[in-house]
Protein backbone atom coordinates (compact mmCIF):
# COMPACT_ATOMS: atom_id res chain seq x y z
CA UNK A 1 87.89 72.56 -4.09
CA UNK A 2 91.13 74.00 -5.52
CA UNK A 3 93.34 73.01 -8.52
CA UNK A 4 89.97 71.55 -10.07
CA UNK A 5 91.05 70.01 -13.87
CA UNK A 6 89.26 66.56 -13.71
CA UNK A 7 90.42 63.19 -13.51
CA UNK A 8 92.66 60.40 -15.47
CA UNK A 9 93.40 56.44 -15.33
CA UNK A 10 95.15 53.61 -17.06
CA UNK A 11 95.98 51.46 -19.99
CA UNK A 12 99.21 50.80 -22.31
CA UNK A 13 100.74 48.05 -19.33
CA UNK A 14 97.71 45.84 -19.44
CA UNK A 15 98.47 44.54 -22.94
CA UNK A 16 101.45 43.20 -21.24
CA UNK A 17 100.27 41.81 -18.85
CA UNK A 18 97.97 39.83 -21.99
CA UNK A 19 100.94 38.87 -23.97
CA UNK A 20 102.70 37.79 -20.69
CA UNK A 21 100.13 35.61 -19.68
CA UNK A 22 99.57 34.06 -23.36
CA UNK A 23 102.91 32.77 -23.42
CA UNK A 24 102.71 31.59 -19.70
CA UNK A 25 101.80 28.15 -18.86
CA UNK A 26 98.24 27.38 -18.20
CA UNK A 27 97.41 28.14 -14.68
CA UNK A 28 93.61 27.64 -13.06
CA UNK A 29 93.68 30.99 -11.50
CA UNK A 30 94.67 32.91 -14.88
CA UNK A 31 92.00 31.00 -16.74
CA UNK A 32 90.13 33.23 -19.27
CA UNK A 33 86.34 32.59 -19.53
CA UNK A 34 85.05 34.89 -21.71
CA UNK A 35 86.41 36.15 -25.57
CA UNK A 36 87.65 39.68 -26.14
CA UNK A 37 84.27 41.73 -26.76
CA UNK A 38 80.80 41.70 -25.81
CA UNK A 39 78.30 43.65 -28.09
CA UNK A 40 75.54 45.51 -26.41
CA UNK A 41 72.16 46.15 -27.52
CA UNK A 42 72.88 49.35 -30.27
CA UNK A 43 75.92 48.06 -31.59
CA UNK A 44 78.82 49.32 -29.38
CA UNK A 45 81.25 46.65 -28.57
CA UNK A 46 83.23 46.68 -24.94
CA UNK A 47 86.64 45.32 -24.22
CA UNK A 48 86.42 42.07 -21.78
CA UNK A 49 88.76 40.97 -19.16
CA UNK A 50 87.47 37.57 -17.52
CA UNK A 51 90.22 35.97 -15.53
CA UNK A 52 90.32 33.61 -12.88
CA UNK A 53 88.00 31.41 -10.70
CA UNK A 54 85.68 31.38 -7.81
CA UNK A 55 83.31 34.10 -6.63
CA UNK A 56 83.20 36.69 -9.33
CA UNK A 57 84.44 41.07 -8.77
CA UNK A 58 83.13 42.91 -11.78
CA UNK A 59 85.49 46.25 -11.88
CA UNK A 60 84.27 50.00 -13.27
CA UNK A 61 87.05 52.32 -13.78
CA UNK A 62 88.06 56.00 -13.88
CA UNK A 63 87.55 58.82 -16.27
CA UNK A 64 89.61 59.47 -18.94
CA UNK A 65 91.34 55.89 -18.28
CA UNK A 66 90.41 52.15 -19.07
CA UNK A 67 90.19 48.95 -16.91
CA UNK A 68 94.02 48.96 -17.42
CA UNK A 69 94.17 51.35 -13.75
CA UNK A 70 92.78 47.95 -11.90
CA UNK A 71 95.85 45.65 -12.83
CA UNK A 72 97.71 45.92 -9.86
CA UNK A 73 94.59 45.03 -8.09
CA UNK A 74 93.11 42.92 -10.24
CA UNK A 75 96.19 40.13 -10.18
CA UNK A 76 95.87 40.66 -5.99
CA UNK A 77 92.29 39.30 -6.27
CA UNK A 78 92.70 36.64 -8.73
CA UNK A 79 96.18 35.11 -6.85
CA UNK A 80 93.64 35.26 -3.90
CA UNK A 81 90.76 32.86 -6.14
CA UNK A 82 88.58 35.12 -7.20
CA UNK A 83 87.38 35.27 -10.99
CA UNK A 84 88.20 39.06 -12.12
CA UNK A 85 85.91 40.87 -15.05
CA UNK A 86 87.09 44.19 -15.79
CA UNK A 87 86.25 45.66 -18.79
CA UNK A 88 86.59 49.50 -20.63
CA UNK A 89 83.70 51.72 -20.90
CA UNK A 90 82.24 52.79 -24.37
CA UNK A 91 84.11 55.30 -25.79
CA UNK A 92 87.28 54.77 -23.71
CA UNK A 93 90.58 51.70 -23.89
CA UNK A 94 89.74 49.45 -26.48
CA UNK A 95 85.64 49.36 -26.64
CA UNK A 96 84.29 51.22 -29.56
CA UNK A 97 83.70 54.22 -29.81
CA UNK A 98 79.85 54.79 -31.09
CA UNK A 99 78.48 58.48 -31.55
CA UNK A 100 76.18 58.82 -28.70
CA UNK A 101 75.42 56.92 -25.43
CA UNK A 102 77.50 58.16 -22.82
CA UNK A 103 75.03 59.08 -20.24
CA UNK A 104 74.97 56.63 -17.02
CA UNK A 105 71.62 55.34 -17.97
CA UNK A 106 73.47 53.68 -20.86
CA UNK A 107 76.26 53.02 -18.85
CA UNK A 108 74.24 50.99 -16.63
CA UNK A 109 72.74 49.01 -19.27
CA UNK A 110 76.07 48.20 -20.42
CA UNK A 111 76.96 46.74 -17.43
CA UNK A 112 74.04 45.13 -17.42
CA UNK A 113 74.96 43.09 -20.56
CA UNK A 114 78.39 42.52 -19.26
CA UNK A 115 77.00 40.59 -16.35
CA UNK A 116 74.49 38.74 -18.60
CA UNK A 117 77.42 37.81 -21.07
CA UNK A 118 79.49 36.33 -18.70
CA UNK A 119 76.71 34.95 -17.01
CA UNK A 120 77.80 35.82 -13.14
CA UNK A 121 75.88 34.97 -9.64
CA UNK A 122 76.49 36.18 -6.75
CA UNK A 123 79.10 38.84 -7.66
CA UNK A 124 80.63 42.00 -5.95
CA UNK A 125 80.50 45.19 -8.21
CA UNK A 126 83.50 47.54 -7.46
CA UNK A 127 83.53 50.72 -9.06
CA UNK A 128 86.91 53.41 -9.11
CA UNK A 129 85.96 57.44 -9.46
CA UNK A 130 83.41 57.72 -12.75
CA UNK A 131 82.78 53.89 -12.12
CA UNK A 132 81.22 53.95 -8.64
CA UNK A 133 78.36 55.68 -11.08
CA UNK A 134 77.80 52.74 -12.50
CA UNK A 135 77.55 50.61 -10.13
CA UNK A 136 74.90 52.51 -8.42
CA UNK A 137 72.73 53.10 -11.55
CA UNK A 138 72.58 49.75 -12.37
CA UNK A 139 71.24 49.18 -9.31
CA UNK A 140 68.84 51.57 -9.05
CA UNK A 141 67.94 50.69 -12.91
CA UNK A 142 68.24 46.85 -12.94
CA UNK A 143 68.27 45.64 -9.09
CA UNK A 144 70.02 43.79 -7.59
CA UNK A 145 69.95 40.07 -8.92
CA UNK A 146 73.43 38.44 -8.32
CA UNK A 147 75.22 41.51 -6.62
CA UNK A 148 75.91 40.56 -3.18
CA UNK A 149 78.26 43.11 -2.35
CA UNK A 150 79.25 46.83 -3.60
CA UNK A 151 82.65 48.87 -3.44
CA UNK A 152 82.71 52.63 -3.56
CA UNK A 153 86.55 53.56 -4.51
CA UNK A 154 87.55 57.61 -4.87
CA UNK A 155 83.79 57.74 -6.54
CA UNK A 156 81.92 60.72 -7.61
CA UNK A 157 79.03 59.11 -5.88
CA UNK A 158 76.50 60.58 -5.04
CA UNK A 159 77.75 63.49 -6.87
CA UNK A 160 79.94 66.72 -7.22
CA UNK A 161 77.86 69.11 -8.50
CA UNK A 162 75.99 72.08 -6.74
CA UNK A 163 72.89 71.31 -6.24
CA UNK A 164 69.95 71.64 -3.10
CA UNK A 165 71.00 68.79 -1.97
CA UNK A 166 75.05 69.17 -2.28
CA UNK A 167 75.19 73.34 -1.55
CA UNK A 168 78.74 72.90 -0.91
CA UNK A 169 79.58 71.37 -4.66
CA UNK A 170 80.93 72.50 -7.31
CA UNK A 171 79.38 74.40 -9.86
CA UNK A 172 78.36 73.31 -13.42
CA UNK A 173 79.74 75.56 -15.47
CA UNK A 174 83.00 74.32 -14.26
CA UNK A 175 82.30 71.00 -16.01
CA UNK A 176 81.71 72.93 -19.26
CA UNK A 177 85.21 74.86 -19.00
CA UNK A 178 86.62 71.07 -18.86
CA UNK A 179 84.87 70.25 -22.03
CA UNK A 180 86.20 73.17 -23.53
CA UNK A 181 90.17 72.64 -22.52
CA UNK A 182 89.49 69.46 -24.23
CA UNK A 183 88.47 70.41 -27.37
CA UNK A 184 91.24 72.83 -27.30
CA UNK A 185 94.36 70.53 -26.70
CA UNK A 186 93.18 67.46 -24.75
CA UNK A 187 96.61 65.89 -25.42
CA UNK A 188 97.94 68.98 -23.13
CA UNK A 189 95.02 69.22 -20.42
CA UNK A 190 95.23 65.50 -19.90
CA UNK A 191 98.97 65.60 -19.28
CA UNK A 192 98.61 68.40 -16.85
CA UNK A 193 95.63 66.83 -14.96
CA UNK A 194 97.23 63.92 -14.04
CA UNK A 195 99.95 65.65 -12.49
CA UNK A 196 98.83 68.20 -10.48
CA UNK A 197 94.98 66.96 -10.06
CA UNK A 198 94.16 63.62 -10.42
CA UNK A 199 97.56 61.72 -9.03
CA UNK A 200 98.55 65.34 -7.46
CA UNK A 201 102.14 64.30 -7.75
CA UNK A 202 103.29 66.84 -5.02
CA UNK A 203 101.33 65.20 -1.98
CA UNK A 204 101.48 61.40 -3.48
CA UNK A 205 105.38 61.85 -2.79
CA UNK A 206 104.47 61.58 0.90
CA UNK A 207 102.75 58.09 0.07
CA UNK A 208 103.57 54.80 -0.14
CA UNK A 209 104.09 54.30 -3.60
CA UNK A 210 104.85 57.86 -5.38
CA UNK A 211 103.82 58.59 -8.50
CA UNK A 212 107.32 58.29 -11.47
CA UNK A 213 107.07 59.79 -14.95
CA UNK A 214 106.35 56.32 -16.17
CA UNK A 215 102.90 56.08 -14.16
CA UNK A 216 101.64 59.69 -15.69
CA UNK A 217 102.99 58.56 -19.49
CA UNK A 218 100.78 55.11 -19.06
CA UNK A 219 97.91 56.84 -17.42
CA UNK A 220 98.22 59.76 -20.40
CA UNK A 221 98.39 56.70 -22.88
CA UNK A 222 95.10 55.52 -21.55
CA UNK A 223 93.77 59.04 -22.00
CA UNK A 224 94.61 59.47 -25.31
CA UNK A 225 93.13 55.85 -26.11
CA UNK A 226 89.58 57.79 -25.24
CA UNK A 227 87.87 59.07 -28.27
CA UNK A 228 87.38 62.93 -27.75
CA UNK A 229 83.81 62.92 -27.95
CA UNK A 230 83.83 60.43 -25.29
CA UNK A 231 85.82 62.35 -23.04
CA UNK A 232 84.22 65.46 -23.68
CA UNK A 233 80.36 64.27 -23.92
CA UNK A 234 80.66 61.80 -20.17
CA UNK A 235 82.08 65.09 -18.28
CA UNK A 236 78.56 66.18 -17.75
CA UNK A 237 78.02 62.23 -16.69
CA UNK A 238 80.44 62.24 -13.80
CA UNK A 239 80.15 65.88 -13.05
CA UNK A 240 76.58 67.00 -13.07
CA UNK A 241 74.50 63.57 -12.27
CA UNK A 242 73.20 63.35 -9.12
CA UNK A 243 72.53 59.65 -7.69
CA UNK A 244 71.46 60.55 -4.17
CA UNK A 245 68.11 58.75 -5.48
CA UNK A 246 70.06 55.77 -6.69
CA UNK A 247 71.66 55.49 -3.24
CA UNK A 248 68.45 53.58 -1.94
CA UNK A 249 68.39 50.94 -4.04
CA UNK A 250 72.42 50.32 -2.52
CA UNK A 251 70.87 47.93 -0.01
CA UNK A 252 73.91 45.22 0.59
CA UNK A 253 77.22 45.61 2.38
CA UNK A 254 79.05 48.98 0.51
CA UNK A 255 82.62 49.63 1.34
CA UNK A 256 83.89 52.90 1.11
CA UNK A 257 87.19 53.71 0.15
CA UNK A 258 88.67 57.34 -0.30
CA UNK A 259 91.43 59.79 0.18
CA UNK A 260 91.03 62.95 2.21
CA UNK A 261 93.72 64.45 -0.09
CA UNK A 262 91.71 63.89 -2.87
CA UNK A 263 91.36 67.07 -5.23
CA UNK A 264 88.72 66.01 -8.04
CA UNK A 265 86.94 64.51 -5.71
CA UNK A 266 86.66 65.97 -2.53
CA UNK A 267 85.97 63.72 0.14
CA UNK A 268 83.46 65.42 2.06
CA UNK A 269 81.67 66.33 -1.44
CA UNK A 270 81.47 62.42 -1.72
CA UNK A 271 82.37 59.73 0.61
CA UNK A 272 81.18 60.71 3.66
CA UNK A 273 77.69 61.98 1.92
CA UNK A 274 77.60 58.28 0.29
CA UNK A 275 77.99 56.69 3.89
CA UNK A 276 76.07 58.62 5.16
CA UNK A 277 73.46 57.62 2.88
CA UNK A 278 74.02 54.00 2.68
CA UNK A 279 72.69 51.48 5.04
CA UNK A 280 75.48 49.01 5.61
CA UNK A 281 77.99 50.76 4.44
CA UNK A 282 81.96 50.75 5.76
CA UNK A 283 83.34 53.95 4.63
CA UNK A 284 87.59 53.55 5.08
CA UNK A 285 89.79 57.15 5.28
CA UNK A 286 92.92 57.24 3.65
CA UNK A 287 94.93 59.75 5.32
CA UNK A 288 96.48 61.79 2.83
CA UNK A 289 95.94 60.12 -0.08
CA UNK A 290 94.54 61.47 -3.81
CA UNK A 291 92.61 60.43 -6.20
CA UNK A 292 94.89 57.93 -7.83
CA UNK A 293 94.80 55.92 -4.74
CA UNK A 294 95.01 52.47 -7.02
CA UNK A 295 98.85 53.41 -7.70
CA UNK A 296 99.70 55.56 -4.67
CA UNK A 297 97.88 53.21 -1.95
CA UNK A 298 97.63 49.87 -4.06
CA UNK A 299 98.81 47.39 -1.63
CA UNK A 300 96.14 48.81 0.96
CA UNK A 301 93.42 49.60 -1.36
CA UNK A 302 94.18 45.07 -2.31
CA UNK A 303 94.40 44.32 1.21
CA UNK A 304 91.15 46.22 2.19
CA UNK A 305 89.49 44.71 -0.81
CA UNK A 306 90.31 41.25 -0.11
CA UNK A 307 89.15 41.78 3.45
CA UNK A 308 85.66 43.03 2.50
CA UNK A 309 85.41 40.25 -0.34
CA UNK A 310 86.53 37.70 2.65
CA UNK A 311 83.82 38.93 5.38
């Protein structure tokens, strides 16, 4: 695994895509069902996006971004009917940023009370890098009530680190030298890790959509959004938890998408261990492509989406 920094998102366009759409004319597939916030359990209140209608997609996103990385996806599945709940993880975007809590057992929970607040059935969870952890801790944790179907997109799932069970992974004390570059400058590390590591803007020029200098200033906007103890305290969340026990309580259609190009997070680290380990799941290869697959790839990652949602 070479060129290891870590991995980055989205989140300055989104709030124009929310002032577009307030000044837009009501339409039935932009509807918004639920109000800006939900407050969980100890206080910590998350950033809600609820748009649309029809069978419900709840959306998890990357480390260090916010929900923001989904939009291009998220307006594919809501033109197609879907209703669309994305929202930012504690700590990160625009949810607040409380002390302590960001460990995946309190991620889980926290999606937990998202679904409850917006009071979904029957809903597909879809999770993007960190986020595929949450999707399968909350269903290990809570069951499985209402989720019908799972996604799996460039996830750390079922985990990077070295362990008996992963000999090939990375090893832990890696993750510390992370937290330390961010303590250091994070404004500096995160610039540089989106470049070379997580978008890897040398091989996404040979995709379909390469990355501009625009795309790494919004994703570093989103970074910097993340409070630093955030950002520091969930790198031993996405890099040292291992959810191979989660992975039996994934029991309903998975799909599986993930570059082979992809330098955080390797593929055979991660995708092929998770499909390997999931009973009906569809793992999809993306020749090529890195980690920040939702820009680079974003009209196939909506297409393959919509065609799993569909089935």
């Amino acid at each position: 695994m070479t060129n290891r920094r870590t991995f980055i998102g989205s989140a300055a366009a989104a709030a124009t895509v929310v002032a577009v759409s307030a000044h837009a004319a009501p339409s039935p597939s932009r509807t918004r069902n639920v109000i800006g916030t939900v407050k969980v359990k100890d206080g910590a209140e998350l950033f809600v996006r609820d748009w649309g209608s029809g069978r419900p997609v709840i959306l998890t996103h990357a480390w260090p971004l916010s929900s923001d990385c989904w939009e291009q996806q998220a307006i594919a599945l809501i033109d197609a009917g879907y209703r669309v709940i994305s929202y930012d993880r504690r700590g990160f975007g625009r949810s607040s940023q409380p002390a302590n809590g960001y460990d995946y057992n309190t991620y889980a929970d926290d999606l937990a009370e998202v679904i409850q607040a917006t009071g979904v059935k029957d809903t597909t969870l879809i999770g993007f890098s960190m986020g595929g952890g949450e999707i399968v801790r909350y269903l290990s944790r809570h069951g499985s009530k209402n989720v019908i179907k799972a996604g799996l997109v460039a996830t750390v799932v079922p985990g990077l680190a070295k362990s008996k069970d992963n000999p090939n992974g990375v090893d832990p004390a890696f993750f510390d030298g992370l937290k330390d570059s961010l303590r250091k400058d994070r404004a500096t590390f995160l610039s540089g890790l989106l470049k070379d590591v997580f978008y890897d803007v040398e091989t996404s020029a040979r995709s379909t959509n390469p990355v501009s200098q625009a795309v790494l200033d919004w994703s570093w906007q989103m970074g910097m959004q993340a409070g630093l103890l955030a950002l520091i305290d969930s790198v031993d969340a996405f890099g040292k938890e291992d959810f191979l026990p989660d992975l039996a309580a994934v029991t309903m259609p998975t799909l599986i998408l993930h570059g082979n190009a992809d330098k955080p997070v390797p593929f055979e680290l991660t995708a092929r261990r998770a499909a390997a380990a999931i009973k009906h799941a569809q793992l999809i290869e993306y020749q090529g492509a890195t980690h920040g697959l939702l820009v680079t790839e974003r009209d196939r990652v909506s297409k393959d989406l919509l065609a799993f949602l569909k089935a």
